[in-house]
Every structure is written in C-alpha cells, then in structure tokens.
PDB file of N, CA and C in Angstrom:
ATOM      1  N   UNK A   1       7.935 -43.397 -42.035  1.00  0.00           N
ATOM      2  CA  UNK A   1       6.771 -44.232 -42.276  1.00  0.00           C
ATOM      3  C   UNK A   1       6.966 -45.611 -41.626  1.00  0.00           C
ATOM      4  N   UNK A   2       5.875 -46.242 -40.872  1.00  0.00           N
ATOM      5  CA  UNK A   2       5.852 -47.611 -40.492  1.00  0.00           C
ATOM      6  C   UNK A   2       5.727 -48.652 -41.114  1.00  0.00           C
ATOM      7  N   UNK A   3       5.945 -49.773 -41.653  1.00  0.00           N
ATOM      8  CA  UNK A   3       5.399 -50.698 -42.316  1.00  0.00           C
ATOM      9  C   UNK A   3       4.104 -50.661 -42.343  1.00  0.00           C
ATOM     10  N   UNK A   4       3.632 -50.847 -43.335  1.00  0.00           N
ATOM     11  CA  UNK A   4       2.237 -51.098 -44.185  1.00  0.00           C
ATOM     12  C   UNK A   4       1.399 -49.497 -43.980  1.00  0.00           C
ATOM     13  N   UNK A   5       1.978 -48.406 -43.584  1.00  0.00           N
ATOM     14  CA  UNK A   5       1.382 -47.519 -42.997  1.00  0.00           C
ATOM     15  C   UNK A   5       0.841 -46.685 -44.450  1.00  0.00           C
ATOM     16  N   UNK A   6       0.280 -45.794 -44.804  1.00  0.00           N
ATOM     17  CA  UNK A   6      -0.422 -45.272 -46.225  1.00  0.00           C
ATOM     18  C   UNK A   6      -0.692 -43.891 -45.727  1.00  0.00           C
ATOM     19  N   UNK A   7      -0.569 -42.544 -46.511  1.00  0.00           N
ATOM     20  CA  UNK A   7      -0.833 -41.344 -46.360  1.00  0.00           C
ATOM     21  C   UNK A   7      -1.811 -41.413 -46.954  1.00  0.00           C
ATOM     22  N   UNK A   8      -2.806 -40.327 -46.035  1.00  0.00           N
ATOM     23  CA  UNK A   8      -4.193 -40.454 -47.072  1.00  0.00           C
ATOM     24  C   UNK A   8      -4.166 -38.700 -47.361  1.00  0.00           C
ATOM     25  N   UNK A   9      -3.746 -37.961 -46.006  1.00  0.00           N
ATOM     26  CA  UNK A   9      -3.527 -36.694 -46.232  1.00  0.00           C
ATOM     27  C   UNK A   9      -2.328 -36.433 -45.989  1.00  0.00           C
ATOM     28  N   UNK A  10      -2.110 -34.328 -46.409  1.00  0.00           N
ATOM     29  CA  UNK A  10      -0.484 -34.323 -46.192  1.00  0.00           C
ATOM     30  C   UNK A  10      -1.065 -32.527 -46.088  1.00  0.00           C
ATOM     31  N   UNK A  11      -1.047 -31.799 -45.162  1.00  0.00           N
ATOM     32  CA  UNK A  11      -1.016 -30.419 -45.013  1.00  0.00           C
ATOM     33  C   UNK A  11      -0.395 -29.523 -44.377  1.00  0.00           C
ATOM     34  N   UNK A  12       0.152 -28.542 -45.436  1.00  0.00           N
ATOM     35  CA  UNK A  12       1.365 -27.713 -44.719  1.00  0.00           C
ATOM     36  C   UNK A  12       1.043 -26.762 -43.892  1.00  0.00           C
ATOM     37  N   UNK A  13       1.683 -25.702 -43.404  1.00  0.00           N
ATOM     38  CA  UNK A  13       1.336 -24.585 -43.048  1.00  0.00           C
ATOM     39  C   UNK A  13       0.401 -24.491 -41.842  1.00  0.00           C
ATOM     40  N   UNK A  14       0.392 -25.655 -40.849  1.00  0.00           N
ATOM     41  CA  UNK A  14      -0.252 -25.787 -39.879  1.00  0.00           C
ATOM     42  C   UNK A  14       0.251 -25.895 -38.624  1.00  0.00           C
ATOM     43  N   UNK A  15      -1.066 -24.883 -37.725  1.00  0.00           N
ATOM     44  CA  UNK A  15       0.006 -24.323 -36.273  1.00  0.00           C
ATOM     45  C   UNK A  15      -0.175 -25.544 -35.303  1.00  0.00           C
ATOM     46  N   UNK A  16       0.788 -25.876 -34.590  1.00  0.00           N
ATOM     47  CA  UNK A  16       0.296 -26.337 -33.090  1.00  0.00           C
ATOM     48  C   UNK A  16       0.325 -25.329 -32.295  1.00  0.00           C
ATOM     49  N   UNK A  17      -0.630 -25.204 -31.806  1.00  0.00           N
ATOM     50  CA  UNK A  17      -1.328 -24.146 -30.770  1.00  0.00           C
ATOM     51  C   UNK A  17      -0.779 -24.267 -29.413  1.00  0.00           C
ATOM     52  N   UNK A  18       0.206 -25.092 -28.953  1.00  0.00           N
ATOM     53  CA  UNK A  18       0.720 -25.571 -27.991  1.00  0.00           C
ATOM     54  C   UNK A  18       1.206 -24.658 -26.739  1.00  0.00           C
ATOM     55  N   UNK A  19       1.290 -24.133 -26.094  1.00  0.00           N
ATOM     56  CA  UNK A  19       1.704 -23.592 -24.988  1.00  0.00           C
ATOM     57  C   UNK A  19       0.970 -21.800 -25.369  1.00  0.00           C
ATOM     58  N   UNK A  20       1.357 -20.750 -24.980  1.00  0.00           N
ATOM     59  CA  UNK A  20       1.175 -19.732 -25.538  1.00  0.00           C
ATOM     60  C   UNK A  20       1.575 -19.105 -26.790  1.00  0.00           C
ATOM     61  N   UNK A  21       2.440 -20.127 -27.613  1.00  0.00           N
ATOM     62  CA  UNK A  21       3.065 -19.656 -28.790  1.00  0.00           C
ATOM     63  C   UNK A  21       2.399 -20.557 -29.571  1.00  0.00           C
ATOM     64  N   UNK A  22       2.877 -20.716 -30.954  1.00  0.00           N
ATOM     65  CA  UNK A  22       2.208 -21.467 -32.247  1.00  0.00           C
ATOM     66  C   UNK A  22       3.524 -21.900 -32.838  1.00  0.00           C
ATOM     67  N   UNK A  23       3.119 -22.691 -33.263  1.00  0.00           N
ATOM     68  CA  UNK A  23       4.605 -23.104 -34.097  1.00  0.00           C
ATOM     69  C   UNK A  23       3.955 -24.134 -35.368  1.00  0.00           C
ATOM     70  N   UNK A  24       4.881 -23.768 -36.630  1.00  0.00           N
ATOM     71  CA  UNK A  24       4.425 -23.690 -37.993  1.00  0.00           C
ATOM     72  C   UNK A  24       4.778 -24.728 -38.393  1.00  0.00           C
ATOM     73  N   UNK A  25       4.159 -25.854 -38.765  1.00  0.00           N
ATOM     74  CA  UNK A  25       4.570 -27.029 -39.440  1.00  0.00           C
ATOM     75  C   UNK A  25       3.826 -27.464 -40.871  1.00  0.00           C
ATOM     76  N   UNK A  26       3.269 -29.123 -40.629  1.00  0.00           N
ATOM     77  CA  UNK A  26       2.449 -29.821 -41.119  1.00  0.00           C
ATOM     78  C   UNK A  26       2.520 -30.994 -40.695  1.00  0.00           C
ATOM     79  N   UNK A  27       1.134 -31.383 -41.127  1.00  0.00           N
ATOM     80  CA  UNK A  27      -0.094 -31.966 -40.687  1.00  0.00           C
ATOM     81  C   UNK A  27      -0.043 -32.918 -41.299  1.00  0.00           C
ATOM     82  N   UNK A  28       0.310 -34.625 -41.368  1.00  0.00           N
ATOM     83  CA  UNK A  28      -0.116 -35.434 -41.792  1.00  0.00           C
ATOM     84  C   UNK A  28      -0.867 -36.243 -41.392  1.00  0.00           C
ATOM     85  N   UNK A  29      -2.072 -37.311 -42.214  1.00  0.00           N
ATOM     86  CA  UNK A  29      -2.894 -38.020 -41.767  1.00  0.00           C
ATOM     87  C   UNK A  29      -2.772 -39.465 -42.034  1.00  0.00           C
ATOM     88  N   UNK A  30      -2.897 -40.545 -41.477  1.00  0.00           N
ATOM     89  CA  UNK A  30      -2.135 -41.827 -42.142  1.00  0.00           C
ATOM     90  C   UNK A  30      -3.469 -42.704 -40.996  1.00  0.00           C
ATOM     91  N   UNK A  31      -3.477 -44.055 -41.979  1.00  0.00           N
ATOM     92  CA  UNK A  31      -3.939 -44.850 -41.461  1.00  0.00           C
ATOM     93  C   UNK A  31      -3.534 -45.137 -40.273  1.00  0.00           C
ATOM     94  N   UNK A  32      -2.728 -45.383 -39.633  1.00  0.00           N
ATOM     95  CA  UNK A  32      -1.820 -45.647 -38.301  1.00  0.00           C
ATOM     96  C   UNK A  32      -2.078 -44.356 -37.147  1.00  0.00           C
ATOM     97  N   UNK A  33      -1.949 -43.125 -37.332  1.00  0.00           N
ATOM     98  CA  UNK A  33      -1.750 -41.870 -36.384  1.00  0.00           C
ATOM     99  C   UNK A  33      -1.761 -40.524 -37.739  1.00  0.00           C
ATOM    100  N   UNK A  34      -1.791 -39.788 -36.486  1.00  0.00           N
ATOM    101  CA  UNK A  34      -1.449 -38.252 -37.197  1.00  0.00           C
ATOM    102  C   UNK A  34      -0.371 -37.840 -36.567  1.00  0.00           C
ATOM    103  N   UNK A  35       0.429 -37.084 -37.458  1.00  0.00           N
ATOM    104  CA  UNK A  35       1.629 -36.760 -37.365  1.00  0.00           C
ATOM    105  C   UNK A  35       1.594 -35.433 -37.380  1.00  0.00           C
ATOM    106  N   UNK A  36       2.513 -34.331 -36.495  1.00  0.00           N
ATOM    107  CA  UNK A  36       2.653 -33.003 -37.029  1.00  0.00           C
ATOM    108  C   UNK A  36       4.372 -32.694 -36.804  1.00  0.00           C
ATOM    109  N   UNK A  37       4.621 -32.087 -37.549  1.00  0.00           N
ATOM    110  CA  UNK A  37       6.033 -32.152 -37.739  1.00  0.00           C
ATOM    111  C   UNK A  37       6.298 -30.390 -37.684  1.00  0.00           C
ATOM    112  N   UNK A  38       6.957 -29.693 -36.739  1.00  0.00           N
ATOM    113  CA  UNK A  38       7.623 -28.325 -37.397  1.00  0.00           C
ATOM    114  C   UNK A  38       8.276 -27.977 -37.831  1.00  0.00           C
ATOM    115  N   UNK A  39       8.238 -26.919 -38.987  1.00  0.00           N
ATOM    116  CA  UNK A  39       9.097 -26.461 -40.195  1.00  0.00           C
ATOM    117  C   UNK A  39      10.242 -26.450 -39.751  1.00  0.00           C
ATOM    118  N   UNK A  40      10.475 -25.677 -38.556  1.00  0.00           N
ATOM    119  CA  UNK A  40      11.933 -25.168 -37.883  1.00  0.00           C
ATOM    120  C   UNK A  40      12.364 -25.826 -36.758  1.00  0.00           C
ATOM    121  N   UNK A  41      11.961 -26.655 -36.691  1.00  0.00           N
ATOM    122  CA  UNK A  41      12.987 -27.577 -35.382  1.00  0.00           C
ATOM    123  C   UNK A  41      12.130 -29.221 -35.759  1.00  0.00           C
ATOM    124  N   UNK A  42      13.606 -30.071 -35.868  1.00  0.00           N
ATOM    125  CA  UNK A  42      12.878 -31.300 -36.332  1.00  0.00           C
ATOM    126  C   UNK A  42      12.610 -31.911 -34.637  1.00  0.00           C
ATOM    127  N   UNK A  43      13.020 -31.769 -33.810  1.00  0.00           N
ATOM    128  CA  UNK A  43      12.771 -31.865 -32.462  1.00  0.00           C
ATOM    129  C   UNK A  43      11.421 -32.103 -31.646  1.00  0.00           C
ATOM    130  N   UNK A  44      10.735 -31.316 -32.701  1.00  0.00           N
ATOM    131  CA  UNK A  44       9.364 -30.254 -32.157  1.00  0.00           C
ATOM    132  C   UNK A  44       8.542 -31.019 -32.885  1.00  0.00           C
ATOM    133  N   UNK A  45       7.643 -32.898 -32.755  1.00  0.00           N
ATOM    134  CA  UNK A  45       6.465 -32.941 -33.390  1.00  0.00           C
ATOM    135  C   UNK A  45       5.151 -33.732 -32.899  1.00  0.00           C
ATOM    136  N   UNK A  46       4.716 -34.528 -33.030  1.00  0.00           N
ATOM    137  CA  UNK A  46       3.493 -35.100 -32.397  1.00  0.00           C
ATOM    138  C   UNK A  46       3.463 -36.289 -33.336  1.00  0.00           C
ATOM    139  N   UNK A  47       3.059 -37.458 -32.556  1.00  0.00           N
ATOM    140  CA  UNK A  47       3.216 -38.895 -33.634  1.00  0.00           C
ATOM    141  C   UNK A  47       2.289 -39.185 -32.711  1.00  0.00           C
ATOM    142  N   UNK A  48       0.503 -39.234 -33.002  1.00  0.00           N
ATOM    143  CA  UNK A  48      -0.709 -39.713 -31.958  1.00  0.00           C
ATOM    144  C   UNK A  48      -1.250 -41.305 -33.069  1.00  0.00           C
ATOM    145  N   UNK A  49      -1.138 -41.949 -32.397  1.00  0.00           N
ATOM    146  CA  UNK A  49      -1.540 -43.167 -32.900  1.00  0.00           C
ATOM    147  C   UNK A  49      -3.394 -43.141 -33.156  1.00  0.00           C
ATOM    148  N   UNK A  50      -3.986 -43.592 -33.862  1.00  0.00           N
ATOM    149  CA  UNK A  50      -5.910 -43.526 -33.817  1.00  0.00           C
ATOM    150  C   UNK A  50      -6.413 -44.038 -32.605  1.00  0.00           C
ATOM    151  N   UNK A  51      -5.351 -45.408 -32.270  1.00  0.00           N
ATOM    152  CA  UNK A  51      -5.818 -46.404 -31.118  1.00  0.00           C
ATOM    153  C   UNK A  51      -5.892 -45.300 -29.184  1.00  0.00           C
ATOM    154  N   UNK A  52      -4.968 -44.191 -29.195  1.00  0.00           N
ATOM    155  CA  UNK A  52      -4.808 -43.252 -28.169  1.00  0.00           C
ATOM    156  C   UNK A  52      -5.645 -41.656 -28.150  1.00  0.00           C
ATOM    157  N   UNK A  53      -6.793 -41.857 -29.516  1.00  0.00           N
ATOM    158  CA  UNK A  53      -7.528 -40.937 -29.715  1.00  0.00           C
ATOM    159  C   UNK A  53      -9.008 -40.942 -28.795  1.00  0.00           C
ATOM    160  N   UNK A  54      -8.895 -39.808 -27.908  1.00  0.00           N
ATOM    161  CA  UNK A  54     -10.476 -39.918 -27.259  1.00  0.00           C
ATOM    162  C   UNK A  54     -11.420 -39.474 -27.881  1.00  0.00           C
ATOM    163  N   UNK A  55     -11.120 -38.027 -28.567  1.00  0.00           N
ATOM    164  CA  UNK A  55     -12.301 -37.154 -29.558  1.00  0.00           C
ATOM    165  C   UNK A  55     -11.325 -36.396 -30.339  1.00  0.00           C
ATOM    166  N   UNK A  56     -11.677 -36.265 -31.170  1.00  0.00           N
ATOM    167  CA  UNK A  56     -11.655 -34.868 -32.358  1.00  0.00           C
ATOM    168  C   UNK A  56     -12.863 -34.166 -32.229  1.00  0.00           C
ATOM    169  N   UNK A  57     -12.316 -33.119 -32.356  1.00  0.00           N
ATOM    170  CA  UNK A  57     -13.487 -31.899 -32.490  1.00  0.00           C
ATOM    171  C   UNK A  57     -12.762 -30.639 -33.039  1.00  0.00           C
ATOM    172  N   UNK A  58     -13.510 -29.679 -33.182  1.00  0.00           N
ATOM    173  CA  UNK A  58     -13.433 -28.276 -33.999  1.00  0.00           C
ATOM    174  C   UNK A  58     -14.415 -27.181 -32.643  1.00  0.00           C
ATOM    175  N   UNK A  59     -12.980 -26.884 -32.308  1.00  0.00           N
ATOM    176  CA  UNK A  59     -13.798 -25.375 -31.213  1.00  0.00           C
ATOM    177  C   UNK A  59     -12.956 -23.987 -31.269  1.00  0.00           C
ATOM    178  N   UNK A  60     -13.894 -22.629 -30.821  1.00  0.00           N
ATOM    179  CA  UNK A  60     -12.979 -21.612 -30.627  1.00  0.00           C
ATOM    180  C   UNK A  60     -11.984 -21.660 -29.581  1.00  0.00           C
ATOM    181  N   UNK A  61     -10.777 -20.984 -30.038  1.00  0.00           N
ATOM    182  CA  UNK A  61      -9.588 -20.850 -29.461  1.00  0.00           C
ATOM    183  C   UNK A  61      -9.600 -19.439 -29.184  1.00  0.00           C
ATOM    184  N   UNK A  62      -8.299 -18.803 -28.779  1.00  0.00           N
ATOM    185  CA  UNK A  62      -7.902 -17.403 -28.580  1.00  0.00           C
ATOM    186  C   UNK A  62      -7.155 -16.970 -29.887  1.00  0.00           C
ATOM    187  N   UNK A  63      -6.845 -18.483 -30.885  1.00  0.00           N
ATOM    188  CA  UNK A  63      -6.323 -18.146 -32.196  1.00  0.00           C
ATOM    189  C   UNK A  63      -7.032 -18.113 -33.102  1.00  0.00           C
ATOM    190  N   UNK A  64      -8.417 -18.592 -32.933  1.00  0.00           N
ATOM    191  CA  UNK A  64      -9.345 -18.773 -33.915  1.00  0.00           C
ATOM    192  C   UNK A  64     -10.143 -20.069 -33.663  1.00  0.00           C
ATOM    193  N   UNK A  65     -10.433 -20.680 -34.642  1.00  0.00           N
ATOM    194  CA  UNK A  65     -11.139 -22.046 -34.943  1.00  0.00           C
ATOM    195  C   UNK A  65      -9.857 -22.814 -35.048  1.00  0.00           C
ATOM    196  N   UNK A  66      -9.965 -23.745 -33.986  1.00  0.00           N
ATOM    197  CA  UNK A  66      -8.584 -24.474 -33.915  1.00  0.00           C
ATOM    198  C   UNK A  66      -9.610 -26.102 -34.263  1.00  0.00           C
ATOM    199  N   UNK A  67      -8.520 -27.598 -34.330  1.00  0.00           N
ATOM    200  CA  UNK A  67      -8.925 -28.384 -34.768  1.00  0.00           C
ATOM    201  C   UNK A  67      -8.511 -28.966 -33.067  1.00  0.00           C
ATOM    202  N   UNK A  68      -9.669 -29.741 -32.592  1.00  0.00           N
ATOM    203  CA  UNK A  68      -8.711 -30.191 -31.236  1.00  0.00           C
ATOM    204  C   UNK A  68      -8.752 -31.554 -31.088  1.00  0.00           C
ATOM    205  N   UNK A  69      -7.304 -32.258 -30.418  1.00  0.00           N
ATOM    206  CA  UNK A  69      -7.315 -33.897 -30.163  1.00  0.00           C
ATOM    207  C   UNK A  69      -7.028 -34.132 -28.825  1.00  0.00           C
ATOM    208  N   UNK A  70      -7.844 -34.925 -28.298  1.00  0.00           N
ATOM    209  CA  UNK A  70      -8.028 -35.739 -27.091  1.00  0.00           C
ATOM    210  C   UNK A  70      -7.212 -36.710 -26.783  1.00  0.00           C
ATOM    211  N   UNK A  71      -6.099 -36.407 -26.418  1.00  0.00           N
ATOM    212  CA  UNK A  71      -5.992 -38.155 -26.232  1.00  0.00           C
ATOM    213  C   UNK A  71      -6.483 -39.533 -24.637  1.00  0.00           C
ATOM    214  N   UNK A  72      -6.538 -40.451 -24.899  1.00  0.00           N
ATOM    215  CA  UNK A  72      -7.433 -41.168 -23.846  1.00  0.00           C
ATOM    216  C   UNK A  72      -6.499 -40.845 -22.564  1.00  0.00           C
ATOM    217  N   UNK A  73      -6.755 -41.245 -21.668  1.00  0.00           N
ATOM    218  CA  UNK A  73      -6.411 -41.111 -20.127  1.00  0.00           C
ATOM    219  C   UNK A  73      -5.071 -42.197 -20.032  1.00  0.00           C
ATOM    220  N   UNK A  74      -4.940 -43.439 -20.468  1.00  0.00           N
ATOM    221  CA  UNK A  74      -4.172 -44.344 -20.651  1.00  0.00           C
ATOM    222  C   UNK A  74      -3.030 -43.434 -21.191  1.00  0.00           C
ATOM    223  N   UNK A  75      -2.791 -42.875 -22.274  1.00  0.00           N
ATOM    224  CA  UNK A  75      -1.673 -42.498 -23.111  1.00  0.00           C
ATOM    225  C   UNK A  75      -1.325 -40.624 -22.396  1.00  0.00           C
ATOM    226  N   UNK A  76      -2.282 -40.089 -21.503  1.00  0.00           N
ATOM    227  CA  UNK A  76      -1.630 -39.229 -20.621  1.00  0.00           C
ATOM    228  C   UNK A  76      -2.588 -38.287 -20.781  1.00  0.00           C
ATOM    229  N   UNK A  77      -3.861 -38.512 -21.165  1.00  0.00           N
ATOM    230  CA  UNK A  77      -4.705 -37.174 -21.250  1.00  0.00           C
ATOM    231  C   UNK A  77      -4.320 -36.079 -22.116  1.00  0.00           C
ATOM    232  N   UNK A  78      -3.205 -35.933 -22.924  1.00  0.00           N
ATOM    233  CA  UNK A  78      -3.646 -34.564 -23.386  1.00  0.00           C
ATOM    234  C   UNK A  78      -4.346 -33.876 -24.499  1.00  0.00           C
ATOM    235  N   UNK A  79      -4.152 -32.636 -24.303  1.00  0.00           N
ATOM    236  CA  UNK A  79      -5.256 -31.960 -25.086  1.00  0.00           C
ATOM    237  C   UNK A  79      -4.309 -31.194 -26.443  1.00  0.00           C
ATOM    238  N   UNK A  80      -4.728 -31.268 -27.763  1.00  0.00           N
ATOM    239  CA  UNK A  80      -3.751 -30.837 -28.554  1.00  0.00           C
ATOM    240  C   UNK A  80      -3.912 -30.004 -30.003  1.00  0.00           C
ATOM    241  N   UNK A  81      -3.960 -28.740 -29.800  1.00  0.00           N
ATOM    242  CA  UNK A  81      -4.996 -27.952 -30.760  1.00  0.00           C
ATOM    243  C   UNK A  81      -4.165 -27.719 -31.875  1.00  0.00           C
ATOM    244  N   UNK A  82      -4.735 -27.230 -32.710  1.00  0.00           N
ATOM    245  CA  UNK A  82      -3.899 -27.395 -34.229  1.00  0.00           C
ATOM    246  C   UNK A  82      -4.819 -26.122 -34.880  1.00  0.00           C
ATOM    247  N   UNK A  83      -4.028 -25.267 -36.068  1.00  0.00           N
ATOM    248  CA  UNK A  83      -5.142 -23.998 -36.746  1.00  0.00           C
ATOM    249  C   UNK A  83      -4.456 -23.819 -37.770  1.00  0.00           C
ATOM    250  N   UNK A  84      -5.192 -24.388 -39.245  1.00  0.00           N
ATOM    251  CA  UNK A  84      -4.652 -24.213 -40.569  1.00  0.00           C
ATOM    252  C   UNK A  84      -4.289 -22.830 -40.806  1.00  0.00           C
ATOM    253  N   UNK A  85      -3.449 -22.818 -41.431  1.00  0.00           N
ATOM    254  CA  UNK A  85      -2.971 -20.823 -42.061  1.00  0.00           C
ATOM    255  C   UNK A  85      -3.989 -20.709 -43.008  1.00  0.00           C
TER     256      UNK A  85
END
C-alpha cells in the first residue's frame, strides 16, 4: 500500500487474460490504481495507476466477457483484459 492510498475493492479468483494463457489471481481496486496480483507467482502482477487509464470497458473475448483496460499512449499503450471466475 502507498501512503494515504484506501481499498475500496478486493476480488479474488480473477484471470488476466494475458497472452494465450490466463493466470489466476486478484483484483484490487484503490483510490490510487488497480492492482492484480497472481495466486502462483508473486512475480506475475499489474500496478495501473487511474492517472495512465485511457478506457475501461466490458467486451467479448475468446474467454468470455472479459473486463478490458486501456492504458494511454504515454505509459505504453497497452491493452489488459481481466474475467471473474
């Protein structure tokens, strides 16, 4: 946690959709960024600040209804899908 930073959410059991595989973590939401962390490798997570967010949205995937994040062009463009269990 960062100074002054506050959890507003906290959800387990959530995939990053990342390459052709999925990998099983959770999902936190904080005033500051969203965080995803995986169960099995602490190595493996995502720390996106709000300020490097282009869009959120909700579209079909090849896994389902995935949750998807944008990030702006400045912080490297990418694209980063996520799908609750």
């Amino acid at each position: 946690m960062l100074p002054n930073e506050q959890v507003f959410s906290k959800y387990n059991g959530v995939w990053n959709l990342s390459a052709e595989q999925g990998n099983l973590g959770t999902f936190v939401i904080t005033n500051v960024r969203i965080v995803w962390f995986a169960q099995l490798s602490e190595n493996f997570n995502v720390s996106l600040p709000w300020i490097q967010i282009k869009c959120i949205r909700v579209r079909e995937s090849k896994y389902g209804t995935a949750l998807v994040l944008e990030t702006s062009e400045f912080s490297g463009g990418y694209v980063l899908g996520f799908k609750v269990e």
